[in-house]
PDB file of N, CA and C in Angstrom:
ATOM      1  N   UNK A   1    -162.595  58.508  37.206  1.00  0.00           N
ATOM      2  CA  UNK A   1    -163.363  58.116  38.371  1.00  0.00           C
ATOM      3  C   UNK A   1    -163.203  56.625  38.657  1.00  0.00           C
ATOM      4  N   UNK A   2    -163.490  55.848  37.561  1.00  0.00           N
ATOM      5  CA  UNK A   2    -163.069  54.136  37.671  1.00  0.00           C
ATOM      6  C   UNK A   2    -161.700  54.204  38.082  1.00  0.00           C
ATOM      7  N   UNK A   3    -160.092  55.024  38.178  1.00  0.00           N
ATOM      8  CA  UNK A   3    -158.990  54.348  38.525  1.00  0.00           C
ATOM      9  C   UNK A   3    -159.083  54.811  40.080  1.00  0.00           C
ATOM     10  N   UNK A   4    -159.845  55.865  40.613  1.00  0.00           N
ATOM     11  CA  UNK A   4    -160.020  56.303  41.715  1.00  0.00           C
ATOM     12  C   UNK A   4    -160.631  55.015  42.100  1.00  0.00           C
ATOM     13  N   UNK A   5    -161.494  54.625  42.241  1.00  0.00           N
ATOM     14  CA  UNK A   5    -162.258  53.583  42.504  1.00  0.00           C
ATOM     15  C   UNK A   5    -161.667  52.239  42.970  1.00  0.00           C
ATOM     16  N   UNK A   6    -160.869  51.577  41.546  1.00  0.00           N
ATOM     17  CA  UNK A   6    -159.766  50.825  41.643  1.00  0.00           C
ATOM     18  C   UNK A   6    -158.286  50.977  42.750  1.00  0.00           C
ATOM     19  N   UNK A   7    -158.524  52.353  42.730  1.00  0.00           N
ATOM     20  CA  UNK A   7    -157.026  52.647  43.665  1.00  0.00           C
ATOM     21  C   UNK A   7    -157.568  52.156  44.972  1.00  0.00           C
ATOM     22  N   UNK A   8    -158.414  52.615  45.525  1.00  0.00           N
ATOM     23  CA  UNK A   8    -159.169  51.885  46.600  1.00  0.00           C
ATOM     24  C   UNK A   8    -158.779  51.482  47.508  1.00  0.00           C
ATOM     25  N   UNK A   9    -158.425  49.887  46.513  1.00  0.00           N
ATOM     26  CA  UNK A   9    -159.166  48.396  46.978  1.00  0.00           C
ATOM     27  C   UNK A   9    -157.329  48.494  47.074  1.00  0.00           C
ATOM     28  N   UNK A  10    -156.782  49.265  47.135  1.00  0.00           N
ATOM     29  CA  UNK A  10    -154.983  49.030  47.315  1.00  0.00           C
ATOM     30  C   UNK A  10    -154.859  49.705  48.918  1.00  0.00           C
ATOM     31  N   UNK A  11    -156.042  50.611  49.818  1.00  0.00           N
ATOM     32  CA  UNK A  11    -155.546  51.051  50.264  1.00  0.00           C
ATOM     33  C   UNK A  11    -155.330  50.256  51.907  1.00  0.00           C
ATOM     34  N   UNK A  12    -154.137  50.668  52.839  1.00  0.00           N
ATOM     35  CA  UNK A  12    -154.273  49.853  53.590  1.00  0.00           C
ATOM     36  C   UNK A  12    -155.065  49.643  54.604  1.00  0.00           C
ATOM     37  N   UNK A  13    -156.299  50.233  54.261  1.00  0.00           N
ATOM     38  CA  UNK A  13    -157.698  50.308  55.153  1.00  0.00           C
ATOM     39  C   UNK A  13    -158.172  48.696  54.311  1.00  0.00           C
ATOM     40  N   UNK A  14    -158.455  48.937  53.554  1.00  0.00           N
ATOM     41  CA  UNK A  14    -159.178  47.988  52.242  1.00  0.00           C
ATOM     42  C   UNK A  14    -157.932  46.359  52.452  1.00  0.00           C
ATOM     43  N   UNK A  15    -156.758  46.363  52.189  1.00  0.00           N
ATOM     44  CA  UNK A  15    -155.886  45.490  52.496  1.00  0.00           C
ATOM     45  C   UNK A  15    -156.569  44.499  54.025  1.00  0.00           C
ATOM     46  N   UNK A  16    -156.488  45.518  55.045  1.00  0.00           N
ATOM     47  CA  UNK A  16    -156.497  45.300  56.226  1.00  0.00           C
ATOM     48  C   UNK A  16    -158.154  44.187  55.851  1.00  0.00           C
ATOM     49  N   UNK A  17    -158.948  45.105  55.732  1.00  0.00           N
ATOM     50  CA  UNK A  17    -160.512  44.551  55.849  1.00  0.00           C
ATOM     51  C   UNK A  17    -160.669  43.377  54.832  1.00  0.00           C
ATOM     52  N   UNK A  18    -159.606  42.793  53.790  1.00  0.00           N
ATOM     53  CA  UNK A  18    -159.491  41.513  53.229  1.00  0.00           C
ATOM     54  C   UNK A  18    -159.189  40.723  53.915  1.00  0.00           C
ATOM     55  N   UNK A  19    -158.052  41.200  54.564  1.00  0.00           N
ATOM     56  CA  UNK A  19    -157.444  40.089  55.263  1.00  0.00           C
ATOM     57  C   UNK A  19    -158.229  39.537  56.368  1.00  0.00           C
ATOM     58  N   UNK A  20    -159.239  40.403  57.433  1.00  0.00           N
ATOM     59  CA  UNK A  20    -160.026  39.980  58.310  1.00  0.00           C
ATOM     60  C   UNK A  20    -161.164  39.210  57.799  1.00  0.00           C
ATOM     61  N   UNK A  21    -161.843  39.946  56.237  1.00  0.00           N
ATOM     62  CA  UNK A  21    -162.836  38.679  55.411  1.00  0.00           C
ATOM     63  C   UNK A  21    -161.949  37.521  55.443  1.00  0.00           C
ATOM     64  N   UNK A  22    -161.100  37.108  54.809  1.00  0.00           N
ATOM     65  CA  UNK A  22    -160.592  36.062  54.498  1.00  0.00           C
ATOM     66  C   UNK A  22    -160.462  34.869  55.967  1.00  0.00           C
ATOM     67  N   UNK A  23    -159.678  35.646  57.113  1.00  0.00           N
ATOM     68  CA  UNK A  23    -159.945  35.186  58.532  1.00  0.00           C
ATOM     69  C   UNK A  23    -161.366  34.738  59.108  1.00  0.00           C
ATOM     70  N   UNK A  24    -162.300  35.129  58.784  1.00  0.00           N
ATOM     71  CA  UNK A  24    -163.348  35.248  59.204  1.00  0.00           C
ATOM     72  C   UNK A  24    -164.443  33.661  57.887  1.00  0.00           C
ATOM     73  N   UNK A  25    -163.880  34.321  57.051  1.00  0.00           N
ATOM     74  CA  UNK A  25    -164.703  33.308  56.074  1.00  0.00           C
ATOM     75  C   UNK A  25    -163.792  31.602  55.806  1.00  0.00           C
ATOM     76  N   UNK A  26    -162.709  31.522  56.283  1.00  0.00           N
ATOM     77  CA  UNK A  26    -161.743  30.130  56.557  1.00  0.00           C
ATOM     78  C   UNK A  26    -162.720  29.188  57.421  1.00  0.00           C
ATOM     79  N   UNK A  27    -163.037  29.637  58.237  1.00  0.00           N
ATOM     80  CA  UNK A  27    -163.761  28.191  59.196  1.00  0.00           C
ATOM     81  C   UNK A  27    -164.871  27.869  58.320  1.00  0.00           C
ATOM     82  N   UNK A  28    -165.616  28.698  57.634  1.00  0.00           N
ATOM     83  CA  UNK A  28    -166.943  28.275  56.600  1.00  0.00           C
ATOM     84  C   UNK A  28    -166.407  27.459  55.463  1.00  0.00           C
ATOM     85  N   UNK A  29    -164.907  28.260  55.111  1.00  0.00           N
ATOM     86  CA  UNK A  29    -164.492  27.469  53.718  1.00  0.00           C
ATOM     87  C   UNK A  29    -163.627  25.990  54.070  1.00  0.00           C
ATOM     88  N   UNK A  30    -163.266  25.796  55.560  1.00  0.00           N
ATOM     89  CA  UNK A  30    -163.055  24.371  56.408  1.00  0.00           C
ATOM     90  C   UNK A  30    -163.995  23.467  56.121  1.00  0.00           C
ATOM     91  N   UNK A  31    -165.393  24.079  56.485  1.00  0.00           N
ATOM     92  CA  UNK A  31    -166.419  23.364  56.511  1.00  0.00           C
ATOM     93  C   UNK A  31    -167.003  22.956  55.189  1.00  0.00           C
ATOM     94  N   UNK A  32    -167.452  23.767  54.359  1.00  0.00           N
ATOM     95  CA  UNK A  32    -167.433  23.132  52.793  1.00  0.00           C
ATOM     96  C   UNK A  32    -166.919  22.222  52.250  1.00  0.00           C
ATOM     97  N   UNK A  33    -165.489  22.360  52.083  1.00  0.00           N
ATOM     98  CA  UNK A  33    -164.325  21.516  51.732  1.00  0.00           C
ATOM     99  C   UNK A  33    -164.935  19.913  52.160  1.00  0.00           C
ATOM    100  N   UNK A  34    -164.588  19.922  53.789  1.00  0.00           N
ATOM    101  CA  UNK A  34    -165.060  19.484  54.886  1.00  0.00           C
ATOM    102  C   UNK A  34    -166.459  18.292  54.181  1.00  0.00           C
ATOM    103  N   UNK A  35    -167.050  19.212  53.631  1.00  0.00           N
ATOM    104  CA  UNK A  35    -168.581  18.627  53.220  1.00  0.00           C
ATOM    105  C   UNK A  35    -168.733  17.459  52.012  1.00  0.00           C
ATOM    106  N   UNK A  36    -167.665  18.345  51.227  1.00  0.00           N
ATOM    107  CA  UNK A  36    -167.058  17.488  49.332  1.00  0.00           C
ATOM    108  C   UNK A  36    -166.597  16.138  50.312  1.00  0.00           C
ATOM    109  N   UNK A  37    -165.663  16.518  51.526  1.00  0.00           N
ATOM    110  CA  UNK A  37    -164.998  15.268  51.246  1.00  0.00           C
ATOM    111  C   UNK A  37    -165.709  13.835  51.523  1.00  0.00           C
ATOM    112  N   UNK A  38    -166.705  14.771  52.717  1.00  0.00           N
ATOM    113  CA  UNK A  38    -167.889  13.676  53.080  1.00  0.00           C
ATOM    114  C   UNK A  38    -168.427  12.989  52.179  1.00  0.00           C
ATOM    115  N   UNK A  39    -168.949  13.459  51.185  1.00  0.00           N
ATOM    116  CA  UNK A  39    -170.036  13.718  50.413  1.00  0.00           C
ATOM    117  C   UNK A  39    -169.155  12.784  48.702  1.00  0.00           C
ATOM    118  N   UNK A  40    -167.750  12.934  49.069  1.00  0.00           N
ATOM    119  CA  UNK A  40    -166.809  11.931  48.280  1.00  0.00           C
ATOM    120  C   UNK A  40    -166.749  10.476  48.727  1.00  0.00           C
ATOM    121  N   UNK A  41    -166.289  10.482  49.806  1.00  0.00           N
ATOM    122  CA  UNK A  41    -166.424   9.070  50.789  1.00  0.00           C
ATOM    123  C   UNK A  41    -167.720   8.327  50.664  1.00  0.00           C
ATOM    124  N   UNK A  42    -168.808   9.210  50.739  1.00  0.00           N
ATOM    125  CA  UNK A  42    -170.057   8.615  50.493  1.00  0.00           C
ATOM    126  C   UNK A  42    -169.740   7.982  49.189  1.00  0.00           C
ATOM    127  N   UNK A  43    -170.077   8.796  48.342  1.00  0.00           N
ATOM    128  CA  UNK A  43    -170.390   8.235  46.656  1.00  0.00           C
ATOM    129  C   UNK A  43    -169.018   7.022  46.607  1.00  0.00           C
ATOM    130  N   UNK A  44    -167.788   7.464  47.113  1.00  0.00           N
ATOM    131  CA  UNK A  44    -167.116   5.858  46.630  1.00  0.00           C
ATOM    132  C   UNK A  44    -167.532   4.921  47.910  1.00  0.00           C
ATOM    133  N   UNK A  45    -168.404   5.183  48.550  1.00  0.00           N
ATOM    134  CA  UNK A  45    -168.555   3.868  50.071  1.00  0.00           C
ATOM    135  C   UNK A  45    -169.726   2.882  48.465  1.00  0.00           C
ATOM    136  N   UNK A  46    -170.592   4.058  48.333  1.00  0.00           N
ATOM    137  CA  UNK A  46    -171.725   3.577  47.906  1.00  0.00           C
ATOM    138  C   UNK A  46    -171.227   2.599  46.354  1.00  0.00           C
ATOM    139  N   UNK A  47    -170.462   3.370  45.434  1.00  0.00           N
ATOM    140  CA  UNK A  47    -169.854   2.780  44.629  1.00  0.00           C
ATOM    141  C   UNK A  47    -169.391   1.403  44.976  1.00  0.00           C
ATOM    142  N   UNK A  48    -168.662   1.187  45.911  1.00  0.00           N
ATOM    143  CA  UNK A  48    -168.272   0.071  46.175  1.00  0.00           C
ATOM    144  C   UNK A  48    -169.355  -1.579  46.467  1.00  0.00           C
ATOM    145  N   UNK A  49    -170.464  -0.950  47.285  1.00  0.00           N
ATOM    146  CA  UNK A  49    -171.185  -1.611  47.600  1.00  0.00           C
ATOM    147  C   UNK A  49    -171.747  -2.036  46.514  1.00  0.00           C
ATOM    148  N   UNK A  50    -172.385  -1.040  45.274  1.00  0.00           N
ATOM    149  CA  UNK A  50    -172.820  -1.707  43.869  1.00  0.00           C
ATOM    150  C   UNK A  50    -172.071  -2.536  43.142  1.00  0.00           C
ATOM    151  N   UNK A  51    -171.039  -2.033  43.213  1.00  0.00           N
ATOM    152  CA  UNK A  51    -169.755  -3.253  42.407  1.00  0.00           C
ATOM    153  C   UNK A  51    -170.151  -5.077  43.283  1.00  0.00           C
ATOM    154  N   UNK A  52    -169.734  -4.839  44.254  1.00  0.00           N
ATOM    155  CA  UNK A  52    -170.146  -5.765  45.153  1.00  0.00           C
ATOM    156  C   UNK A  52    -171.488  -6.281  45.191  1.00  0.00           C
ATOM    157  N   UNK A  53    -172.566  -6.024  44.865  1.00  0.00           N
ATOM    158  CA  UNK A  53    -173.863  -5.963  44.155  1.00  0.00           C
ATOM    159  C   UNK A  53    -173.912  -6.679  43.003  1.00  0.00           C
ATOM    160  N   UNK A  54    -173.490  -6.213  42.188  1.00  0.00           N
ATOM    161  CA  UNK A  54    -173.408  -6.411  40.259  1.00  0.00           C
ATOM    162  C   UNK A  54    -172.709  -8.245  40.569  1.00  0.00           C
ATOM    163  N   UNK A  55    -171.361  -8.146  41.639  1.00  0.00           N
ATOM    164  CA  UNK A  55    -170.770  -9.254  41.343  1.00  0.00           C
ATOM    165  C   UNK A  55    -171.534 -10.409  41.885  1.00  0.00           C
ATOM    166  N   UNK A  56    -171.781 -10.551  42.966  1.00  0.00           N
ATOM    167  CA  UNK A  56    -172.675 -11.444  43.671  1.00  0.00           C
ATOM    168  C   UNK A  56    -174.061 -11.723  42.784  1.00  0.00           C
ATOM    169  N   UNK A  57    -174.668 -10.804  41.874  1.00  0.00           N
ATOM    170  CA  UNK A  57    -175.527 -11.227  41.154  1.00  0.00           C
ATOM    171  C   UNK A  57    -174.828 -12.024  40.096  1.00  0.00           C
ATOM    172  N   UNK A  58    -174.050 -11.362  39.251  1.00  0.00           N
ATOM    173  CA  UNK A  58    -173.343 -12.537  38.304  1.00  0.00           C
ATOM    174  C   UNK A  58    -172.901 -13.447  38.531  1.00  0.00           C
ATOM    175  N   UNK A  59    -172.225 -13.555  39.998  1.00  0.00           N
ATOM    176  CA  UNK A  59    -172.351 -15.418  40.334  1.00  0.00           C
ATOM    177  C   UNK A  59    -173.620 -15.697  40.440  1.00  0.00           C
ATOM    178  N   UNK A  60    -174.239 -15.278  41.153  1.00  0.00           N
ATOM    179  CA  UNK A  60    -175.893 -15.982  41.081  1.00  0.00           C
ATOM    180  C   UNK A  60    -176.479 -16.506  39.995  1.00  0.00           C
ATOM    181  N   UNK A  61    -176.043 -15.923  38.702  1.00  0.00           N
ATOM    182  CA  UNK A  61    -176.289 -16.304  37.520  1.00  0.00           C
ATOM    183  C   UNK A  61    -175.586 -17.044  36.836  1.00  0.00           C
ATOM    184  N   UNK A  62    -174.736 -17.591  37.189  1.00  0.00           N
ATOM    185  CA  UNK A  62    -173.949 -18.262  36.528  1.00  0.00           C
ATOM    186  C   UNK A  62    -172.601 -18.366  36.049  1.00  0.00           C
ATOM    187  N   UNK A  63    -171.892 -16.651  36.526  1.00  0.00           N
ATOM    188  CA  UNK A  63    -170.800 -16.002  35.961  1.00  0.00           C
ATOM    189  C   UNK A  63    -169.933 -16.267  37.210  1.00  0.00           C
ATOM    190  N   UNK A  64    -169.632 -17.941  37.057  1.00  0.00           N
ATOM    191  CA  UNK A  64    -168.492 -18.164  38.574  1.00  0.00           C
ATOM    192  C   UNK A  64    -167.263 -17.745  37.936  1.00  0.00           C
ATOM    193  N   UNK A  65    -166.555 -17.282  37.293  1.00  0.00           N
ATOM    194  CA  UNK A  65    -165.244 -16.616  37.363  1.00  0.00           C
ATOM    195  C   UNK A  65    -165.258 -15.110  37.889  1.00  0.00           C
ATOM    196  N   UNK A  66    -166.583 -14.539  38.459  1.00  0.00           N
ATOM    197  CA  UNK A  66    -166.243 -13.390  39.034  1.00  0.00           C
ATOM    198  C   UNK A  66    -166.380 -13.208  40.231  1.00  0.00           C
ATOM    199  N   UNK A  67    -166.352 -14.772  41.019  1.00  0.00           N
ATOM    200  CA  UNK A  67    -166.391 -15.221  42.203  1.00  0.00           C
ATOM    201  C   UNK A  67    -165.546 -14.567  42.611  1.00  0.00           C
ATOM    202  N   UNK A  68    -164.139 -14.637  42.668  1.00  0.00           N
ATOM    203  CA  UNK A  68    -163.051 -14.052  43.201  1.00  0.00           C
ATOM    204  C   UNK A  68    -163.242 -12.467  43.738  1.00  0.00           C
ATOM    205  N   UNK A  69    -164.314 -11.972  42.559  1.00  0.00           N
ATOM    206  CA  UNK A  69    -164.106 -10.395  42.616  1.00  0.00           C
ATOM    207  C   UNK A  69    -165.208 -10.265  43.938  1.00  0.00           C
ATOM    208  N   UNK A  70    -165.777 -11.133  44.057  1.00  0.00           N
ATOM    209  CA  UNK A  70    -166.890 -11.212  45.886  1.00  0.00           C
ATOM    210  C   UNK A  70    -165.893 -10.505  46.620  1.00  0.00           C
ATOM    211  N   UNK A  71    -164.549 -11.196  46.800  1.00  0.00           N
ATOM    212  CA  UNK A  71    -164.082 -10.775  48.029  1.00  0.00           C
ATOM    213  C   UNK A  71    -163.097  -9.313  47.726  1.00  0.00           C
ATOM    214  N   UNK A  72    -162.826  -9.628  46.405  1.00  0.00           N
ATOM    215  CA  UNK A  72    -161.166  -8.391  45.958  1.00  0.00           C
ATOM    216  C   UNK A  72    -161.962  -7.219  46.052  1.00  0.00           C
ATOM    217  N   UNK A  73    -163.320  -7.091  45.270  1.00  0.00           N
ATOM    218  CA  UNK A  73    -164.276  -5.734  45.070  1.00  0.00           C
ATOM    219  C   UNK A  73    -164.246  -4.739  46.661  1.00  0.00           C
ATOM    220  N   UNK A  74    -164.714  -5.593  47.298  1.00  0.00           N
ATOM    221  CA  UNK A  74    -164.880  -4.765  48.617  1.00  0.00           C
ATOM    222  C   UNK A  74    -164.016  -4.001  49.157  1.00  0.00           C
ATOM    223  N   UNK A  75    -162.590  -5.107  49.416  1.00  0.00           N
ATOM    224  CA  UNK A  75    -161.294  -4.827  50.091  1.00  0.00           C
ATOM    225  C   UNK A  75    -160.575  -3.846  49.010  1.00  0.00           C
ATOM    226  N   UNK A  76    -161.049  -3.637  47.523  1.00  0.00           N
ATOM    227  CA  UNK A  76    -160.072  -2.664  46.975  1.00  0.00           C
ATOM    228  C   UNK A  76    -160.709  -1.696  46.640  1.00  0.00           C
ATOM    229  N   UNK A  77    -162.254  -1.228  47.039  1.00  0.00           N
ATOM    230  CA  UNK A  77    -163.185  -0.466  46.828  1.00  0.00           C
ATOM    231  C   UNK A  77    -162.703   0.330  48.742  1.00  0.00           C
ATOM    232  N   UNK A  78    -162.895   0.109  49.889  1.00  0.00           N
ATOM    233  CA  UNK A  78    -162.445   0.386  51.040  1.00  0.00           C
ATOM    234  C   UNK A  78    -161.068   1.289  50.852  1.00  0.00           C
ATOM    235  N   UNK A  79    -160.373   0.272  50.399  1.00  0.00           N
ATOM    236  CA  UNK A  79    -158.607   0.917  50.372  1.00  0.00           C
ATOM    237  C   UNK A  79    -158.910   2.078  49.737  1.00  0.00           C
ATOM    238  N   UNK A  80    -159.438   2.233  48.328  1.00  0.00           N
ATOM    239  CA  UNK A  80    -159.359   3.665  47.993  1.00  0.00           C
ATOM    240  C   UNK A  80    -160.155   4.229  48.499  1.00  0.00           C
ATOM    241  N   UNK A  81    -161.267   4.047  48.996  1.00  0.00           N
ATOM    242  CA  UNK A  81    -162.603   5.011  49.631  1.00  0.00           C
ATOM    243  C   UNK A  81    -161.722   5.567  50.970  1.00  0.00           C
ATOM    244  N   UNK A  82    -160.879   4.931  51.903  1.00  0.00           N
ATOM    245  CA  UNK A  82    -160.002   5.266  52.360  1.00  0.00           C
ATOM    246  C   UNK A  82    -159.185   6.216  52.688  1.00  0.00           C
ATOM    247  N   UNK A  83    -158.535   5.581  51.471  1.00  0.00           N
ATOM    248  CA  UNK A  83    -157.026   6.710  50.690  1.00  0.00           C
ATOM    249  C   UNK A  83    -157.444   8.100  50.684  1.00  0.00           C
ATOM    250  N   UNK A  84    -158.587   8.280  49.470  1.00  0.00           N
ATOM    251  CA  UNK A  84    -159.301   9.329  49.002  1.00  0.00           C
ATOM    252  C   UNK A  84    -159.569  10.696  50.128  1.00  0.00           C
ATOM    253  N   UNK A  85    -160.288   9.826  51.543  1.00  0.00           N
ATOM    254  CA  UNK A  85    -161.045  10.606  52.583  1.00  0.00           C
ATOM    255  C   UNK A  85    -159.494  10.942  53.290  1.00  0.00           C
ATOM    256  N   UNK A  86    -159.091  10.306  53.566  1.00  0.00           N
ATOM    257  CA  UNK A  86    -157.362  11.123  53.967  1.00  0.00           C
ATOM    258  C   UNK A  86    -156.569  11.705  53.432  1.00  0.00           C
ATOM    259  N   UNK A  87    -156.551  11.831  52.235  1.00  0.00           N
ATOM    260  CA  UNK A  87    -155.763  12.641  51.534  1.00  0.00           C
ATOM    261  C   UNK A  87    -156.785  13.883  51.682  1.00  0.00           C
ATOM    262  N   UNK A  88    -158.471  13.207  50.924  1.00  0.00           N
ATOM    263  CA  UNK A  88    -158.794  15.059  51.177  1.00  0.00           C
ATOM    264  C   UNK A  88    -159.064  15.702  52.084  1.00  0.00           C
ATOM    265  N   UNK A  89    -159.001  14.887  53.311  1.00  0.00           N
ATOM    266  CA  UNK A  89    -159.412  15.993  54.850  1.00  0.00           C
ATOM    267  C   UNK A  89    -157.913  16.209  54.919  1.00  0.00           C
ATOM    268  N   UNK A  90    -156.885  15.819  54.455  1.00  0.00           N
ATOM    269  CA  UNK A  90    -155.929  16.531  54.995  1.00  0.00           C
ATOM    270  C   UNK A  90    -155.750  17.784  54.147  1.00  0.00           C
ATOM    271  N   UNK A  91    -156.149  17.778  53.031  1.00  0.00           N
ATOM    272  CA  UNK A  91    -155.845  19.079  52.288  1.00  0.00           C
ATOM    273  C   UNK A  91    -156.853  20.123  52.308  1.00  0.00           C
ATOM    274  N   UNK A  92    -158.059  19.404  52.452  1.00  0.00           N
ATOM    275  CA  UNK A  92    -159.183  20.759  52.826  1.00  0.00           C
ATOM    276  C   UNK A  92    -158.851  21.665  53.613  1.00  0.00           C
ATOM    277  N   UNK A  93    -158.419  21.886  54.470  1.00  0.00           N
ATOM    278  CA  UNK A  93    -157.774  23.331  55.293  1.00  0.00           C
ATOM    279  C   UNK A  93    -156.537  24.003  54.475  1.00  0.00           C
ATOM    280  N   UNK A  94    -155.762  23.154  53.584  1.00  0.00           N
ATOM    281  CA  UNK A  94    -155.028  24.513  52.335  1.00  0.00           C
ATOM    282  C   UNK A  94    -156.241  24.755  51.704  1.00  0.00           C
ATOM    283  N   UNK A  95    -157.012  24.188  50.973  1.00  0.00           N
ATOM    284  CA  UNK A  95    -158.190  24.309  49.992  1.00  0.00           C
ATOM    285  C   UNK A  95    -159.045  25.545  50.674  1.00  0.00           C
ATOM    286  N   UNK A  96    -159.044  25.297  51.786  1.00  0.00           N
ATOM    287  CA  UNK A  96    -160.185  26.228  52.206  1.00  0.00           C
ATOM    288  C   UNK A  96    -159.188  28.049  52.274  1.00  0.00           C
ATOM    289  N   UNK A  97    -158.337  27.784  52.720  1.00  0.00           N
ATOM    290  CA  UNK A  97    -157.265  29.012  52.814  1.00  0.00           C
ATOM    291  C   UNK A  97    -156.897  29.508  51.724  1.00  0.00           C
ATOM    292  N   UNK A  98    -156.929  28.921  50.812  1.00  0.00           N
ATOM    293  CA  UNK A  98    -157.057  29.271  49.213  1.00  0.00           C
ATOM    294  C   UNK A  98    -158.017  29.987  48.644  1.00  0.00           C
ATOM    295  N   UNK A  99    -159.371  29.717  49.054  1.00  0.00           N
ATOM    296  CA  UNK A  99    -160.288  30.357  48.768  1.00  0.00           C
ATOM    297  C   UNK A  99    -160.546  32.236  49.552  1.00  0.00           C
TER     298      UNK A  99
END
């Protein structure tokens, strides 16, 4: 009774009605994806800003050799926060088609 069962999900009724789930559930799995990458960009926007935080306090205190990192922190915290959000909105639509 279980290989009856199993045979099924082979037939091309069952084939057919995957393939329309899968069509049907892509724009939701766009949007998810879609959501990480947001939700990535955030956490390194925010990351960045603390780095940038931490440093400006340690000059404040006294730690002038991390003066330099005032300006490098931001501009190399951006570049990858950047990088990151373009690489993954471009791949979230395979990612999502995958699923």
């Amino acid at each position: 009774m279980v290989a009856g069962i199993a045979s099924a999900d082979n037939t091309p009724v069952a084939k057919n009605k995957n393939a329309w789930q899968k069509i049907v559930e892509y724009p939701a799995n766009v949007t998810k994806e879609s959501a990480t990458v947001v939700g990535d960009t955030a956490q390194k926007g925010t990351d960045t800003v603390s780095k940038t935080a931490e440093t400006v306090g340690a000059v404040a205190t006294g730690q002038v050799e991390k003066t330099p990192e005032i300006v490098t922190e931001p501009i190399k915290g951006t570049a990858d926060t950047a990088a990151t959000a373009v690489t993954d909105a471009a791949e979230a639509p395979v990612k999502a088609a995958q699923q």
